[in-house]
PDB file of N, CA and C in Angstrom:
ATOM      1  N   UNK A   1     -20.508 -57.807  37.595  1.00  0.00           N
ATOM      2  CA  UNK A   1     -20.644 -59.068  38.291  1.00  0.00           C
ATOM      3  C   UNK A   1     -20.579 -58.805  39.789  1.00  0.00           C
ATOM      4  N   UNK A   2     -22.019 -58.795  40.569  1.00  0.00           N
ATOM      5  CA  UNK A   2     -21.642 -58.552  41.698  1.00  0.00           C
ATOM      6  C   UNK A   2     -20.557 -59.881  42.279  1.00  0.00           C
ATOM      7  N   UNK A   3     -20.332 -59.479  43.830  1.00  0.00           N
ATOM      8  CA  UNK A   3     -19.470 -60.229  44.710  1.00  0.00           C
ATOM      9  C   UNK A   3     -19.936 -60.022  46.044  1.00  0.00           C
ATOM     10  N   UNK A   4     -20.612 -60.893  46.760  1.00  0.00           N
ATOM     11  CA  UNK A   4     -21.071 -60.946  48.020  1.00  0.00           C
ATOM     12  C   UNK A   4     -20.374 -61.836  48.819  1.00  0.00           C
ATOM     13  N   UNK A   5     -19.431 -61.537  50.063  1.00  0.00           N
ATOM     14  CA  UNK A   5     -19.022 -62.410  50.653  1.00  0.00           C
ATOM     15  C   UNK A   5     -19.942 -62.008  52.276  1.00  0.00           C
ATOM     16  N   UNK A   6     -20.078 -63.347  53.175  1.00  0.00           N
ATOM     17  CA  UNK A   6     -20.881 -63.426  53.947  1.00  0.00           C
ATOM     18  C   UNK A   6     -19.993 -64.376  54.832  1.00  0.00           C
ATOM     19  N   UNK A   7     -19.903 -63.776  55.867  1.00  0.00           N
ATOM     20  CA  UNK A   7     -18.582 -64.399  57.330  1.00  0.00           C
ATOM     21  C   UNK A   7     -19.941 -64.740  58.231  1.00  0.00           C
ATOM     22  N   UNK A   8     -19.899 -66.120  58.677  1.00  0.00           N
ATOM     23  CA  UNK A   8     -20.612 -66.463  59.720  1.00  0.00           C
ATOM     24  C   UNK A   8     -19.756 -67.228  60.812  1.00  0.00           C
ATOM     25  N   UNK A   9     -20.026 -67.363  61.943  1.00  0.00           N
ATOM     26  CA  UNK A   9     -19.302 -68.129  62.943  1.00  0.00           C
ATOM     27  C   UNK A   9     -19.364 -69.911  62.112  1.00  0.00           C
ATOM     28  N   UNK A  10     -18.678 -70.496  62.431  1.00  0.00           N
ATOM     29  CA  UNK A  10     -19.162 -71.929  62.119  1.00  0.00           C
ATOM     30  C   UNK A  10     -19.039 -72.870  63.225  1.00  0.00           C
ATOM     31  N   UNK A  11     -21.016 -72.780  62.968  1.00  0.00           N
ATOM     32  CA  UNK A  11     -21.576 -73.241  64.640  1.00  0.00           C
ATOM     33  C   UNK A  11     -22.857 -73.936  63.826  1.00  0.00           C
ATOM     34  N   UNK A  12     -22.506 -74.663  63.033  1.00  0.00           N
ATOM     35  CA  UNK A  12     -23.655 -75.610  62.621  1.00  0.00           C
ATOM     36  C   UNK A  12     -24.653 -75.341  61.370  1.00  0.00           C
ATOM     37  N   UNK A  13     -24.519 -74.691  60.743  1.00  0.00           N
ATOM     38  CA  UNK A  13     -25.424 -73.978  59.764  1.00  0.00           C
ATOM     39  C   UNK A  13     -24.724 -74.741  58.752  1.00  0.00           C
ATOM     40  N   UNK A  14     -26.233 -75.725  58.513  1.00  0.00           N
ATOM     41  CA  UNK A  14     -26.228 -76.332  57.377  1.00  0.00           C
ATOM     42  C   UNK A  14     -26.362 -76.121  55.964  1.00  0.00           C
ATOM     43  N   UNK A  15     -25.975 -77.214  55.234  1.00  0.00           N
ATOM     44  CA  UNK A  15     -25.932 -77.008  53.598  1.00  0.00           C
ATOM     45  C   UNK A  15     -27.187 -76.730  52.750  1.00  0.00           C
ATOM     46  N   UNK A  16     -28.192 -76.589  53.542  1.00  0.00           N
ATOM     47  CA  UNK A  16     -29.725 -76.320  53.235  1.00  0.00           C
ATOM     48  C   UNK A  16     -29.772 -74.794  53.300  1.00  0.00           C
ATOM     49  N   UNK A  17     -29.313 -74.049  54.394  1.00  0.00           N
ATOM     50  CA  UNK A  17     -29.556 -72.988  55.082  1.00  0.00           C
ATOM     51  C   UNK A  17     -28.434 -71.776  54.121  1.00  0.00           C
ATOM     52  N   UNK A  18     -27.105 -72.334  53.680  1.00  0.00           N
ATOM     53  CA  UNK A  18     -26.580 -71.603  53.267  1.00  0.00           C
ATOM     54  C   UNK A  18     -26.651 -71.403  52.043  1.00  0.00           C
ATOM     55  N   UNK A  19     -27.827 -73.149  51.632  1.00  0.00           N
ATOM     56  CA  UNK A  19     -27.948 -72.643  49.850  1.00  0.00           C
ATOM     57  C   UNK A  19     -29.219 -71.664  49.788  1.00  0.00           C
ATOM     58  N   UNK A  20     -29.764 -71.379  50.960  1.00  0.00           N
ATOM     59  CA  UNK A  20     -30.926 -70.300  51.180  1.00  0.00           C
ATOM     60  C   UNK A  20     -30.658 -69.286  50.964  1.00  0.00           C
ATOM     61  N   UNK A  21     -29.384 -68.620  52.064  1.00  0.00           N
ATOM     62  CA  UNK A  21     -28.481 -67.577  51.780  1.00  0.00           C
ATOM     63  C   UNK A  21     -28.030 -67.193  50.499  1.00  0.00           C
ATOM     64  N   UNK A  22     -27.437 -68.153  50.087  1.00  0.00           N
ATOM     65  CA  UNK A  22     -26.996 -67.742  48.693  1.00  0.00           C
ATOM     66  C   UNK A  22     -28.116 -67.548  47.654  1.00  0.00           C
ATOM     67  N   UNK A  23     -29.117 -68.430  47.864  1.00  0.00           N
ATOM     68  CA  UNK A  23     -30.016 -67.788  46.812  1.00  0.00           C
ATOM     69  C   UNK A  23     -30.743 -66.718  47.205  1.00  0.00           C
ATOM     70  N   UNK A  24     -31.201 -66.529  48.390  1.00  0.00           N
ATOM     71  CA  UNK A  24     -31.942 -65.292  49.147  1.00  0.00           C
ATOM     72  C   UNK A  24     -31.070 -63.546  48.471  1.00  0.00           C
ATOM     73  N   UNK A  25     -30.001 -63.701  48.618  1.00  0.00           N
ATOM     74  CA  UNK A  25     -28.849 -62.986  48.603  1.00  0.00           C
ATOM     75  C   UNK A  25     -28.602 -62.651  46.814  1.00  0.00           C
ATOM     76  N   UNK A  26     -28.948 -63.209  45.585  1.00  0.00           N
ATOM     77  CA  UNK A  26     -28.490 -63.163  44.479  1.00  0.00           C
ATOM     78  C   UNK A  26     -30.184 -62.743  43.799  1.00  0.00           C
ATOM     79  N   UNK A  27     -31.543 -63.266  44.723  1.00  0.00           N
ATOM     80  CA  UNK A  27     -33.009 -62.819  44.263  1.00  0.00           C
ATOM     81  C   UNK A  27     -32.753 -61.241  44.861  1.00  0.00           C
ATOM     82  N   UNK A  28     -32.373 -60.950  46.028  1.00  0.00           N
ATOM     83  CA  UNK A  28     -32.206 -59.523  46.083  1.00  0.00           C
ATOM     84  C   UNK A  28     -31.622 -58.692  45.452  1.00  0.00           C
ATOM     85  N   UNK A  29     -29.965 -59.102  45.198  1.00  0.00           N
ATOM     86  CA  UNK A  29     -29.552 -58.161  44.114  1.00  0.00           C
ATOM     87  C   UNK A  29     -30.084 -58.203  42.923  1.00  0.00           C
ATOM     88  N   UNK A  30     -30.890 -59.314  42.654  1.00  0.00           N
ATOM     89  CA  UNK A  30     -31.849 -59.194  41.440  1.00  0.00           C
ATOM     90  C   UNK A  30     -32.935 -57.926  41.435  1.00  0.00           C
ATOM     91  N   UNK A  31     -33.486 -58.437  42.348  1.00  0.00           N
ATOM     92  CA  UNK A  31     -34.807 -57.113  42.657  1.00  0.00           C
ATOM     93  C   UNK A  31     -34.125 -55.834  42.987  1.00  0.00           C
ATOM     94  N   UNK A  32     -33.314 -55.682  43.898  1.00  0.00           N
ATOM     95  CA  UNK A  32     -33.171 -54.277  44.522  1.00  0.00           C
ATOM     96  C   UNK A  32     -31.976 -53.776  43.293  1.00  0.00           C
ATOM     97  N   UNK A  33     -31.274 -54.361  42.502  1.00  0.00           N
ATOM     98  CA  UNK A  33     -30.417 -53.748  41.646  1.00  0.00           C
ATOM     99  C   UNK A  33     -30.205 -53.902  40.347  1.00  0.00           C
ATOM    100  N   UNK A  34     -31.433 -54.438  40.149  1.00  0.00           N
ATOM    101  CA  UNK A  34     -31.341 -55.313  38.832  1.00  0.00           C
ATOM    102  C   UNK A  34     -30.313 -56.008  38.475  1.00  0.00           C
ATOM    103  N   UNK A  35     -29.337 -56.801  39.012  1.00  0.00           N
ATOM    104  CA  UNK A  35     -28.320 -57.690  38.481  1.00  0.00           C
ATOM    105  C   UNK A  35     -28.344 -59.074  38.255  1.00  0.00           C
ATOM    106  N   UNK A  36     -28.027 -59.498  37.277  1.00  0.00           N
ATOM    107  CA  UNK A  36     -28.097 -60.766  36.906  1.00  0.00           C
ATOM    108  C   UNK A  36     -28.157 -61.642  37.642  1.00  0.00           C
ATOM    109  N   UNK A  37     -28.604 -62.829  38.037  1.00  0.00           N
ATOM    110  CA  UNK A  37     -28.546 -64.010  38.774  1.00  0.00           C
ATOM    111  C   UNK A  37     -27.177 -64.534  38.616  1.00  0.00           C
ATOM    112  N   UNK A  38     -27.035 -64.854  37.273  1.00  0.00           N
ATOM    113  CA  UNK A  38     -26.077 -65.747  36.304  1.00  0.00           C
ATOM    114  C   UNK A  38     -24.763 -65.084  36.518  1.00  0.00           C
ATOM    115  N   UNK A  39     -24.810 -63.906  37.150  1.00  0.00           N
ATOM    116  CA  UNK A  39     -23.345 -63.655  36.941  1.00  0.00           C
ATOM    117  C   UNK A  39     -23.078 -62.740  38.812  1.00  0.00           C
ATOM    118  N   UNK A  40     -24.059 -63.237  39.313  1.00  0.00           N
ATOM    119  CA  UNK A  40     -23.832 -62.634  40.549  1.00  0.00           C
ATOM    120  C   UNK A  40     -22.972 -63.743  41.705  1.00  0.00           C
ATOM    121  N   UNK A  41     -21.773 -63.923  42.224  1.00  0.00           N
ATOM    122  CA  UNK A  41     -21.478 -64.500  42.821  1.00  0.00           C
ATOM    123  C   UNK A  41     -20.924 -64.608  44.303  1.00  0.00           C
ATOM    124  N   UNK A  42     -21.589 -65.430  45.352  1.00  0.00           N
ATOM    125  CA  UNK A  42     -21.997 -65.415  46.586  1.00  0.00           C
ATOM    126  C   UNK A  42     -20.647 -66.670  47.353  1.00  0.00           C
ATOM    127  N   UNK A  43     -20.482 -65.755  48.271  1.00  0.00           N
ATOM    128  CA  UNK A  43     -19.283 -66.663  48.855  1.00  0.00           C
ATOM    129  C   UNK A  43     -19.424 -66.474  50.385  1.00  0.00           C
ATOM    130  N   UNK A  44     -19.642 -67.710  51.229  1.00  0.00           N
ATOM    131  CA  UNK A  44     -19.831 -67.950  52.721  1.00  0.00           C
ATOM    132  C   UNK A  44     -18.060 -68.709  52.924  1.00  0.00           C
ATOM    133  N   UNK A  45     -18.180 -67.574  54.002  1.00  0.00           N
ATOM    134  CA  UNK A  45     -16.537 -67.817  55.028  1.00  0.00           C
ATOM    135  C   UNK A  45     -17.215 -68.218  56.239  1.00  0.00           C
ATOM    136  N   UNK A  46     -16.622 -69.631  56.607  1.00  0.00           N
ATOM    137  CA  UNK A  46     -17.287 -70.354  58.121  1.00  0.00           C
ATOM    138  C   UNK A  46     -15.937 -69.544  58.689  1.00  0.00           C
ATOM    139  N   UNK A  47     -15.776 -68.891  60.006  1.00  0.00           N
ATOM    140  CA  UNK A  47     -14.872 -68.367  60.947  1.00  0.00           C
ATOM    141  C   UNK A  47     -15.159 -69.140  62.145  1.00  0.00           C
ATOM    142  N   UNK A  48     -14.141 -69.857  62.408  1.00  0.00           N
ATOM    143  CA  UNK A  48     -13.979 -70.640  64.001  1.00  0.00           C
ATOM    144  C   UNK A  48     -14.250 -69.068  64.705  1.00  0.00           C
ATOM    145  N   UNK A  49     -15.176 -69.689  66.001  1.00  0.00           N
ATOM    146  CA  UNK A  49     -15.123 -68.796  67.082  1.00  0.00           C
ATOM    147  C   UNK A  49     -14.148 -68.305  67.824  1.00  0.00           C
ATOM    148  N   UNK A  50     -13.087 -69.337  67.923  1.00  0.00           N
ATOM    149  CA  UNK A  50     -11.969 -68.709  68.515  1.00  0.00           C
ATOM    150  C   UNK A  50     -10.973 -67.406  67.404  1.00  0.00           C
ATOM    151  N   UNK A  51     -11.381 -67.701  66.160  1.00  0.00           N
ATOM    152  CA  UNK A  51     -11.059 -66.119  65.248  1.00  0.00           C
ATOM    153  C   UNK A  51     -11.826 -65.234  65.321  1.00  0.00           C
ATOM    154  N   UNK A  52     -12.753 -64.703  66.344  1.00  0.00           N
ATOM    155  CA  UNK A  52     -13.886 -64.218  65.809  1.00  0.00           C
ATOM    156  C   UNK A  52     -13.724 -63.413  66.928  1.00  0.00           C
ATOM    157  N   UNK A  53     -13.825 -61.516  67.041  1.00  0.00           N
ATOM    158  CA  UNK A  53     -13.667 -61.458  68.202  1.00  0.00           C
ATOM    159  C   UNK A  53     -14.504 -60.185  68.262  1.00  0.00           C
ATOM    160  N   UNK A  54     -15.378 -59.530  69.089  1.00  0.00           N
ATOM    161  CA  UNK A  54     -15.932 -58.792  69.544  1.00  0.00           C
ATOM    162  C   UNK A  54     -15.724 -58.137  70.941  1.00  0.00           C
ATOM    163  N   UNK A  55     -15.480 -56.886  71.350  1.00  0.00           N
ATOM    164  CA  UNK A  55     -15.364 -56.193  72.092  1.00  0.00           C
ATOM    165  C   UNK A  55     -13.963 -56.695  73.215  1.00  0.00           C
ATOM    166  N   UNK A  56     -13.075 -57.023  72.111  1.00  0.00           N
ATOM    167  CA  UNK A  56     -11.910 -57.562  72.987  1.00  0.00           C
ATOM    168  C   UNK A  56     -12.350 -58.860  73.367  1.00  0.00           C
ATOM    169  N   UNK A  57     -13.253 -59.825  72.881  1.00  0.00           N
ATOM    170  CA  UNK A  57     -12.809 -61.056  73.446  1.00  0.00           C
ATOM    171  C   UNK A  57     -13.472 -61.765  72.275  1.00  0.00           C
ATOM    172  N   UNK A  58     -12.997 -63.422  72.142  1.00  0.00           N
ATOM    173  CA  UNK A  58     -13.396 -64.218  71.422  1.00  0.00           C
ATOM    174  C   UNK A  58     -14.660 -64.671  71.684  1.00  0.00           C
ATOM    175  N   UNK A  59     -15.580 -64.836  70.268  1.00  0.00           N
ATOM    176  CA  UNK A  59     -17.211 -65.485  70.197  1.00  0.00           C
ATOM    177  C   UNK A  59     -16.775 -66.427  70.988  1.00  0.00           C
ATOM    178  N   UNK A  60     -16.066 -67.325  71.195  1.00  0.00           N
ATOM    179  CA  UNK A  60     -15.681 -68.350  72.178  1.00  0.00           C
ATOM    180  C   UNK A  60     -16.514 -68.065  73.359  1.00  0.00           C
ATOM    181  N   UNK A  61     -15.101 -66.664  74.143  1.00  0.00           N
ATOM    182  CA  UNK A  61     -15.674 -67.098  75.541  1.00  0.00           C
ATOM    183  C   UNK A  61     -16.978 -66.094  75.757  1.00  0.00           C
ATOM    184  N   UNK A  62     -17.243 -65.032  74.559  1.00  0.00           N
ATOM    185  CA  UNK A  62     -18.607 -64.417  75.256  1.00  0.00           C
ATOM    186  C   UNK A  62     -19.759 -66.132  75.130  1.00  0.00           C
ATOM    187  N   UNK A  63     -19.805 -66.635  74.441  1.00  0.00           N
ATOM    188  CA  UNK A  63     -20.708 -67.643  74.504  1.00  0.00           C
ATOM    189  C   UNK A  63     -20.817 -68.143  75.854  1.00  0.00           C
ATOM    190  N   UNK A  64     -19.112 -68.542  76.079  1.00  0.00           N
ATOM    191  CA  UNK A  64     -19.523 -69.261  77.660  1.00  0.00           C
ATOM    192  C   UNK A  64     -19.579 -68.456  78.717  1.00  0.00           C
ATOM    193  N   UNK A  65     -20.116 -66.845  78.690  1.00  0.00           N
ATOM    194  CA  UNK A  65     -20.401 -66.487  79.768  1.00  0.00           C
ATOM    195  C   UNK A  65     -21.981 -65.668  79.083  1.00  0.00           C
ATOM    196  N   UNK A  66     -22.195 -66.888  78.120  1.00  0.00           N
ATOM    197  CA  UNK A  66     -23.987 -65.987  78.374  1.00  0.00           C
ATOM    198  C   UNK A  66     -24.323 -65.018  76.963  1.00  0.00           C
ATOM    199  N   UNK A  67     -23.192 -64.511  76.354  1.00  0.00           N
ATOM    200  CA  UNK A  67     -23.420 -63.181  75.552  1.00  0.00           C
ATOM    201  C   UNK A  67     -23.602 -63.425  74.099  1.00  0.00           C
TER     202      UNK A  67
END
């Protein structure tokens, strides 16, 4: 039974977009690994920007300086 978890910032990405993901994400391990649809299960973690941190600073403030 695969297990795919998928961390995105949560900055607006709608319930359309992530049921894309999840199905985009469960047709691949279909094709590229042959694994079941039915038993493959896909899990999206929204992370506030202020948890989110890259090169010593929060997605926060690189946003508000541009990055």
């Amino acid at each position: 039974m695969p297990y795919v978890n998928i961390k995105i910032t949560n900055e607006g990405v709608t319930p359309k977009k992530k049921a894309e993901l999840i199905q985009g994400v469960t047709k691949l391990l279909q094709n590229v690994l042959g694994k079941n649809p039915q038993t493959t299960v896909v899990i999206i973690d929204e992370i506030d920007t202020d948890n989110w941190g890259i090169g010593g600073e929060t997605v926060t403030e690189r946003r508000k300086q541009g990055q």
